[in-house]
C-alpha atoms as a PDB file:
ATOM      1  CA  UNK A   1      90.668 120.888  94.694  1.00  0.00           C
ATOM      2  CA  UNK A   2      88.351 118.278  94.321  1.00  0.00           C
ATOM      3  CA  UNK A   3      84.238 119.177  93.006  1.00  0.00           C
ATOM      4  CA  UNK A   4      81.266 116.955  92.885  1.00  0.00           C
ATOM      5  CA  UNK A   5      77.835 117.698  92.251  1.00  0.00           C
ATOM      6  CA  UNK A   6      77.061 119.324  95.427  1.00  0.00           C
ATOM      7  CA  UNK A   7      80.657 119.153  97.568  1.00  0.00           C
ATOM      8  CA  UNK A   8      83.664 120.702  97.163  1.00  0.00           C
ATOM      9  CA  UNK A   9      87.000 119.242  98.805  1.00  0.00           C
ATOM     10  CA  UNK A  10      90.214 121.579  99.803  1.00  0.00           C
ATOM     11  CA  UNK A  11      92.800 122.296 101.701  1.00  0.00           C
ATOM     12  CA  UNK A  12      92.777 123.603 105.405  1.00  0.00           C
ATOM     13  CA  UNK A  13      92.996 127.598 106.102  1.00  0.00           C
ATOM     14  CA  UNK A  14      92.841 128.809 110.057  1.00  0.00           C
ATOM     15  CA  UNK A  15      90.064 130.359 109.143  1.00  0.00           C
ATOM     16  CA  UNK A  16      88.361 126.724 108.577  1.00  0.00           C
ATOM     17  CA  UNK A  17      89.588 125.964 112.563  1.00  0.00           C
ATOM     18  CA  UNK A  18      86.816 127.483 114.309  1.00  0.00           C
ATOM     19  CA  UNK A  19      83.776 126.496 112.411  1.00  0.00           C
ATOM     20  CA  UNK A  20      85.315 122.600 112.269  1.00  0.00           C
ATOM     21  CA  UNK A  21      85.623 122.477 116.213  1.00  0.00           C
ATOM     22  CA  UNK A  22      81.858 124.200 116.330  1.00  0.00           C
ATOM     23  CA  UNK A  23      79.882 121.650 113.751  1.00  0.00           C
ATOM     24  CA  UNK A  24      82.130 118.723 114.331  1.00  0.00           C
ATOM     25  CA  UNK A  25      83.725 118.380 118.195  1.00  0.00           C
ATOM     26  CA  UNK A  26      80.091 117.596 119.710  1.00  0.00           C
ATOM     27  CA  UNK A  27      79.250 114.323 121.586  1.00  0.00           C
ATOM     28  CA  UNK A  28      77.374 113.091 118.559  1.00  0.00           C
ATOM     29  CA  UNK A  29      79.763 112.756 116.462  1.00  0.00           C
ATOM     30  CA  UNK A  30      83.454 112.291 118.745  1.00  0.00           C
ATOM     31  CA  UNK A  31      81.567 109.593 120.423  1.00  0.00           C
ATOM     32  CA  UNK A  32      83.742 106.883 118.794  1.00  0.00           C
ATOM     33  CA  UNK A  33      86.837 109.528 118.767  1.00  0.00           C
ATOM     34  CA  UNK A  34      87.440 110.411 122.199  1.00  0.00           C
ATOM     35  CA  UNK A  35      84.577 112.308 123.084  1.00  0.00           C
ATOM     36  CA  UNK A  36      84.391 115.960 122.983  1.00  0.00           C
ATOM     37  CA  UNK A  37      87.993 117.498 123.183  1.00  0.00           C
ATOM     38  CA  UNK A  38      89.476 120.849 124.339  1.00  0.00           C
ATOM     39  CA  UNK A  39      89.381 123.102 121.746  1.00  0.00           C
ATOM     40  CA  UNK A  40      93.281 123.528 122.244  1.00  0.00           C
ATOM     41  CA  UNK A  41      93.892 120.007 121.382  1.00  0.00           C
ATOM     42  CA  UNK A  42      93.221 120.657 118.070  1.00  0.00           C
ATOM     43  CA  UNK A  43      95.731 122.781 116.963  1.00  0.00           C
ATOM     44  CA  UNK A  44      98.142 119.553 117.106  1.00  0.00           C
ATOM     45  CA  UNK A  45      95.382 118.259 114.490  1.00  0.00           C
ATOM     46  CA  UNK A  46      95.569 121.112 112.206  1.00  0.00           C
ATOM     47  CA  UNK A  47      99.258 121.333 111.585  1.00  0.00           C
ATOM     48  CA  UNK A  48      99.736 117.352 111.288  1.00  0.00           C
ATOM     49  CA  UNK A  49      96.548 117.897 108.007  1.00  0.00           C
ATOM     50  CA  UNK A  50      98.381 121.061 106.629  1.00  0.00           C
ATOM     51  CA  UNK A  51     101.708 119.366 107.306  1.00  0.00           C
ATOM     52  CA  UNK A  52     100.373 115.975 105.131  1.00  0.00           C
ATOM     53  CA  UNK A  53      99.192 118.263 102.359  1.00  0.00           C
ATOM     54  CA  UNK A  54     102.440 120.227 101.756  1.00  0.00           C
ATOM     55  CA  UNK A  55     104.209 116.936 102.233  1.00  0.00           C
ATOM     56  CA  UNK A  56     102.227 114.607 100.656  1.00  0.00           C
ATOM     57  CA  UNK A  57     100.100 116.646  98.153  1.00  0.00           C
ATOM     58  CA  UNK A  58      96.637 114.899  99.959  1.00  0.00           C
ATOM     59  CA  UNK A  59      95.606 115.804 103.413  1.00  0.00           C
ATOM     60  CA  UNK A  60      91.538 115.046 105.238  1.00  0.00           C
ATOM     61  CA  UNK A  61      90.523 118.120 102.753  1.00  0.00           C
ATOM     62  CA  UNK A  62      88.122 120.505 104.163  1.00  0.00           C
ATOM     63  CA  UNK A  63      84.250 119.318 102.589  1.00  0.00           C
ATOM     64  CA  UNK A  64      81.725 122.220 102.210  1.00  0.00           C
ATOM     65  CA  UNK A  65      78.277 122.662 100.314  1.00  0.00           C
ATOM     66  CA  UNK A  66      78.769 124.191  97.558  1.00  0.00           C
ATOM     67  CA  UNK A  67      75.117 125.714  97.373  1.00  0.00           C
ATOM     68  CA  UNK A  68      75.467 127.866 100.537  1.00  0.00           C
ATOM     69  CA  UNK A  69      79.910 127.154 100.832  1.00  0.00           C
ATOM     70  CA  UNK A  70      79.079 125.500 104.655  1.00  0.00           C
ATOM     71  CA  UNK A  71      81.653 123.893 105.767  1.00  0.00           C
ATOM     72  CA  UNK A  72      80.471 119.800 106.491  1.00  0.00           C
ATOM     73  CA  UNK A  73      83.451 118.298 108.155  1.00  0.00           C
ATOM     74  CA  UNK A  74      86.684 116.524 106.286  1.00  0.00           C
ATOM     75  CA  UNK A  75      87.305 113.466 104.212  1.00  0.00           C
ATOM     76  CA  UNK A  76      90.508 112.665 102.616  1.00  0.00           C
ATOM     77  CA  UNK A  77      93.676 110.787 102.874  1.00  0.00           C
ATOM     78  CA  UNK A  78      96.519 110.175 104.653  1.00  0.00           C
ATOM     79  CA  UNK A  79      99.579 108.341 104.564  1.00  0.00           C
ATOM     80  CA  UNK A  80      98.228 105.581 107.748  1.00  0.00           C
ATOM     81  CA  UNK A  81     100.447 106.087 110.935  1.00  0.00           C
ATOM     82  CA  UNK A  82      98.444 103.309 112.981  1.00  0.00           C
ATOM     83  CA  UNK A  83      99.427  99.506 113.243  1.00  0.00           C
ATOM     84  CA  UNK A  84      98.655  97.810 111.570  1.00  0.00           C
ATOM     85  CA  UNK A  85      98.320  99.847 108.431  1.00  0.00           C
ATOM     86  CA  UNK A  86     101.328 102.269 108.606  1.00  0.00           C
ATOM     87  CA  UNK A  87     102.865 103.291 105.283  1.00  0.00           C
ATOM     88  CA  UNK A  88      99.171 102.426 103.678  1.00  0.00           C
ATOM     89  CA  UNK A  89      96.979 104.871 101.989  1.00  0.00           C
ATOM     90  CA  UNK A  90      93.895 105.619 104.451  1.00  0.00           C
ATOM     91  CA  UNK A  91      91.024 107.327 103.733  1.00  0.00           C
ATOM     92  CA  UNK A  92      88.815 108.872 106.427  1.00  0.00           C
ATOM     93  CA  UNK A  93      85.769 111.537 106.971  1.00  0.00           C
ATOM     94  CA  UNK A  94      84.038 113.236 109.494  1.00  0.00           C
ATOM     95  CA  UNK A  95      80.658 115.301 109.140  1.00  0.00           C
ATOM     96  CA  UNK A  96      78.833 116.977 111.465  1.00  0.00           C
ATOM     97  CA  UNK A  97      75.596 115.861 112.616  1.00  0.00           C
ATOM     98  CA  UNK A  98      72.976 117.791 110.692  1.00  0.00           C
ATOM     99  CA  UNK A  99      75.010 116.744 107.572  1.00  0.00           C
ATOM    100  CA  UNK A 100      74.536 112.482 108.595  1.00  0.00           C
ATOM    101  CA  UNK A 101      72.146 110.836 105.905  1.00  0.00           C
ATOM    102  CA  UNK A 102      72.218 113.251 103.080  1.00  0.00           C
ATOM    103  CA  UNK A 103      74.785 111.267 101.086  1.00  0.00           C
ATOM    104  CA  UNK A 104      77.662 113.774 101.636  1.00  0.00           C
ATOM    105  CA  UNK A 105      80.075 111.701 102.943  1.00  0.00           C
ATOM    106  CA  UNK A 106      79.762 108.951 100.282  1.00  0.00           C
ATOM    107  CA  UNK A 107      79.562 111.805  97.724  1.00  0.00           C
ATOM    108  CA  UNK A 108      82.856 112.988  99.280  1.00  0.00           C
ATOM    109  CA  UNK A 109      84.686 109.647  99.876  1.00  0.00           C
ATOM    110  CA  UNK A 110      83.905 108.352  96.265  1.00  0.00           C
ATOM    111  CA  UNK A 111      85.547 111.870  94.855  1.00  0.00           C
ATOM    112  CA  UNK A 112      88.274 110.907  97.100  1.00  0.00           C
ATOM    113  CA  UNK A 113      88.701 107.574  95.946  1.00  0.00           C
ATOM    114  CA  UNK A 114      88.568 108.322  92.069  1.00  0.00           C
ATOM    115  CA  UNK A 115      90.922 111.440  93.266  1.00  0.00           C
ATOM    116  CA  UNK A 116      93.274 108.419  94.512  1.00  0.00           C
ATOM    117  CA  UNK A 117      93.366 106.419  91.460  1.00  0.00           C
ATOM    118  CA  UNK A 118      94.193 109.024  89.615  1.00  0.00           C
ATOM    119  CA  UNK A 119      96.720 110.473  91.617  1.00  0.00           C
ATOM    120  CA  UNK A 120      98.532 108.007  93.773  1.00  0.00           C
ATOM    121  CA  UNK A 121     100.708 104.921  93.072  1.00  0.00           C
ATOM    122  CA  UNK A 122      98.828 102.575  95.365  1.00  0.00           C
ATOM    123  CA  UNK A 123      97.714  98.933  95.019  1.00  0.00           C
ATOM    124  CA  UNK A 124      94.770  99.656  98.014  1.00  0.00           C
ATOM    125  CA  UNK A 125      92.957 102.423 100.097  1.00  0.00           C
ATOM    126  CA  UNK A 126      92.738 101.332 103.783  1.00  0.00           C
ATOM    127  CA  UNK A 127      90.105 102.455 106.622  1.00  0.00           C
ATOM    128  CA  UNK A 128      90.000 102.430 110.360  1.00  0.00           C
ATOM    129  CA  UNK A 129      87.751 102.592 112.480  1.00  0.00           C
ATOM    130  CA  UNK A 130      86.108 101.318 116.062  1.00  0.00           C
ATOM    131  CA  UNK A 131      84.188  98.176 115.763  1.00  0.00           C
ATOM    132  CA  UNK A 132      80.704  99.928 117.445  1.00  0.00           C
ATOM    133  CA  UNK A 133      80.463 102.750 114.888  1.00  0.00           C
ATOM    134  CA  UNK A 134      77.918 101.198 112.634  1.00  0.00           C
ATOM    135  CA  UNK A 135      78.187 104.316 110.562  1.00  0.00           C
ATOM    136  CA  UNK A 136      81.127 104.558 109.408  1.00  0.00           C
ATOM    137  CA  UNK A 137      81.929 100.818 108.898  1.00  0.00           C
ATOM    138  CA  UNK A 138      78.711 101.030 107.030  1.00  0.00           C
ATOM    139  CA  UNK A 139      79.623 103.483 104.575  1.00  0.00           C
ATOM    140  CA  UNK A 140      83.115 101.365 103.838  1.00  0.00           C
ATOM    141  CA  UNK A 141      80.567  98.490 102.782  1.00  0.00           C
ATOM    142  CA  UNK A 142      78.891 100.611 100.494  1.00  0.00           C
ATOM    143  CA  UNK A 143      82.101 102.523  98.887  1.00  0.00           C
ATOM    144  CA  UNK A 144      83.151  98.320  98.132  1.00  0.00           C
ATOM    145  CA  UNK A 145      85.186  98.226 100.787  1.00  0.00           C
ATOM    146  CA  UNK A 146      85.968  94.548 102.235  1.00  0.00           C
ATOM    147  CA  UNK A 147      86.888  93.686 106.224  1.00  0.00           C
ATOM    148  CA  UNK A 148      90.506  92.907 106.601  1.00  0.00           C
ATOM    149  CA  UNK A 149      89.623  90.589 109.576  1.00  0.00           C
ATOM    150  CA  UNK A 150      93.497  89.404 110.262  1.00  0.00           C
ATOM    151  CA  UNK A 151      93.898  93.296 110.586  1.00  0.00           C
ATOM    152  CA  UNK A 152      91.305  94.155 113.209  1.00  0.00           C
ATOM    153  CA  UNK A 153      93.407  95.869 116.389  1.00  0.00           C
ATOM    154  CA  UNK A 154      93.624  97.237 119.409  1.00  0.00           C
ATOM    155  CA  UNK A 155      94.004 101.065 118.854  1.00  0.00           C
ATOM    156  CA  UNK A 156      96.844 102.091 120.610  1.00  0.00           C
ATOM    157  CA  UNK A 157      95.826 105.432 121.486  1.00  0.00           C
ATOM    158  CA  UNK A 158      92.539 104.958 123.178  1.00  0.00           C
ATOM    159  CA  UNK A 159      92.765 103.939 126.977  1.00  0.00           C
ATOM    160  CA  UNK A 160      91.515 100.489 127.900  1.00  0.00           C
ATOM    161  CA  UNK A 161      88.229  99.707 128.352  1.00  0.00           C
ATOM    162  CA  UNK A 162      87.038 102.250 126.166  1.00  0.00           C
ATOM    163  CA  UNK A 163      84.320 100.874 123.613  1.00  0.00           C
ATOM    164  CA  UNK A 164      86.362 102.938 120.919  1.00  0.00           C
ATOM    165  CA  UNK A 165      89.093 100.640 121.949  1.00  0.00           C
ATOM    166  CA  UNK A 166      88.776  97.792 119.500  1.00  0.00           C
ATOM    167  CA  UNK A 167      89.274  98.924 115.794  1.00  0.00           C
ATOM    168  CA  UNK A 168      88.356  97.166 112.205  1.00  0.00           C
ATOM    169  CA  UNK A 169      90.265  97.663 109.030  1.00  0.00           C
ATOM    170  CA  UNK A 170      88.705  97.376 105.482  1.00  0.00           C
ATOM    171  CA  UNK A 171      90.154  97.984 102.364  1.00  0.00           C
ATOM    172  CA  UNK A 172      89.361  98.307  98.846  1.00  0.00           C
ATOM    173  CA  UNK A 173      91.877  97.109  95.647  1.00  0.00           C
ATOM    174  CA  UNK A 174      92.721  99.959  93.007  1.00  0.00           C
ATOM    175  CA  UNK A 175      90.181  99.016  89.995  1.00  0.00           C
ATOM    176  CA  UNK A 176      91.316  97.167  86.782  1.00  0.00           C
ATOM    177  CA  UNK A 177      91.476  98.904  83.598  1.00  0.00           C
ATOM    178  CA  UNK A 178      89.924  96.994  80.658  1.00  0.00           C
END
């Protein structure tokens, strides 16, 4: 689907289920999602990405290494489903752990982004995501992302008092030609 110099983006297969939930469902990295979740709770997860790619054409695509083909998590799009930025074009990623600070999910959300321009009719990609994950707020700054302040929230489905509770937004415009 999509290649980069050491990633390559695609679709979903079942066989891509168990190996996700092994690298990725840990308490490193679903601390700002939940926390760790049933392994059944995912299946719910897997048909809404297959479902967005078959409807949509763009899903959060499958990212592996393309040295040794290990599969590294997802980063993609989505059409957003969240207030405030329903209807919008989001992109998001998660990697497992081993994978954090190697670049790969830049790499990966860059190729996604160019993959966007390209493909979609959009004026702006939007991200989410809670207000404590450094990380990932973090790598928005560096894609060129900018805070959308007026659209910080409450995320709806994470219980109160939870520090995953409050949510940013950032954004970045669709580049000018010439």
């Amino acid at each position: 689907m999509i290649e980069t110099e050491r990633l390559i983006l695609r679709d979903w297969s079942e066989a891509d289920v168990a190996p996700f939930l092994r690298h990725t469902n840990t308490p490193a990295v679903m601390e700002f999602l939940g926390g760790v979740k049933e392994p059944e709770s995912f299946r719910g997860s897997f048909e809404r990405v297959t479902a967005s790619q078959e409807r949509s054409g763009f899903c959060f695509w499958i990212v592996e290494r393309r040295t040794d083909g290990a599969l590294l998590g997802f980063c993609g799009l989505k059409v957003g489903n969240t207030p405030p930025i329903v209807g919008e074009i989001e992109i998001g990623w998660r990697l497992r752990e081993d994978a954090w600070g190697k670049g790969y999910a830049r790499e990966a959300a860059m190729a996604t982004l160019a993959w966007a321009w390209r493909n979609l009719d959009c004026d702006r990609v939007v991200a989410i995501t809670a207000a404590g994950n450094k990380r990932s707020w973090g790598l928005m700054e560096r894609l060129g992302m900018h805070r959308l302040r007026d659209m910080d929230f409450e995320h709806p489905d994470v219980p109160a008092g939870d520090k995953a509770k409050p949510h940013i937004t950032y954004a970045i415009e669709r580049p000018r030609s010439g």
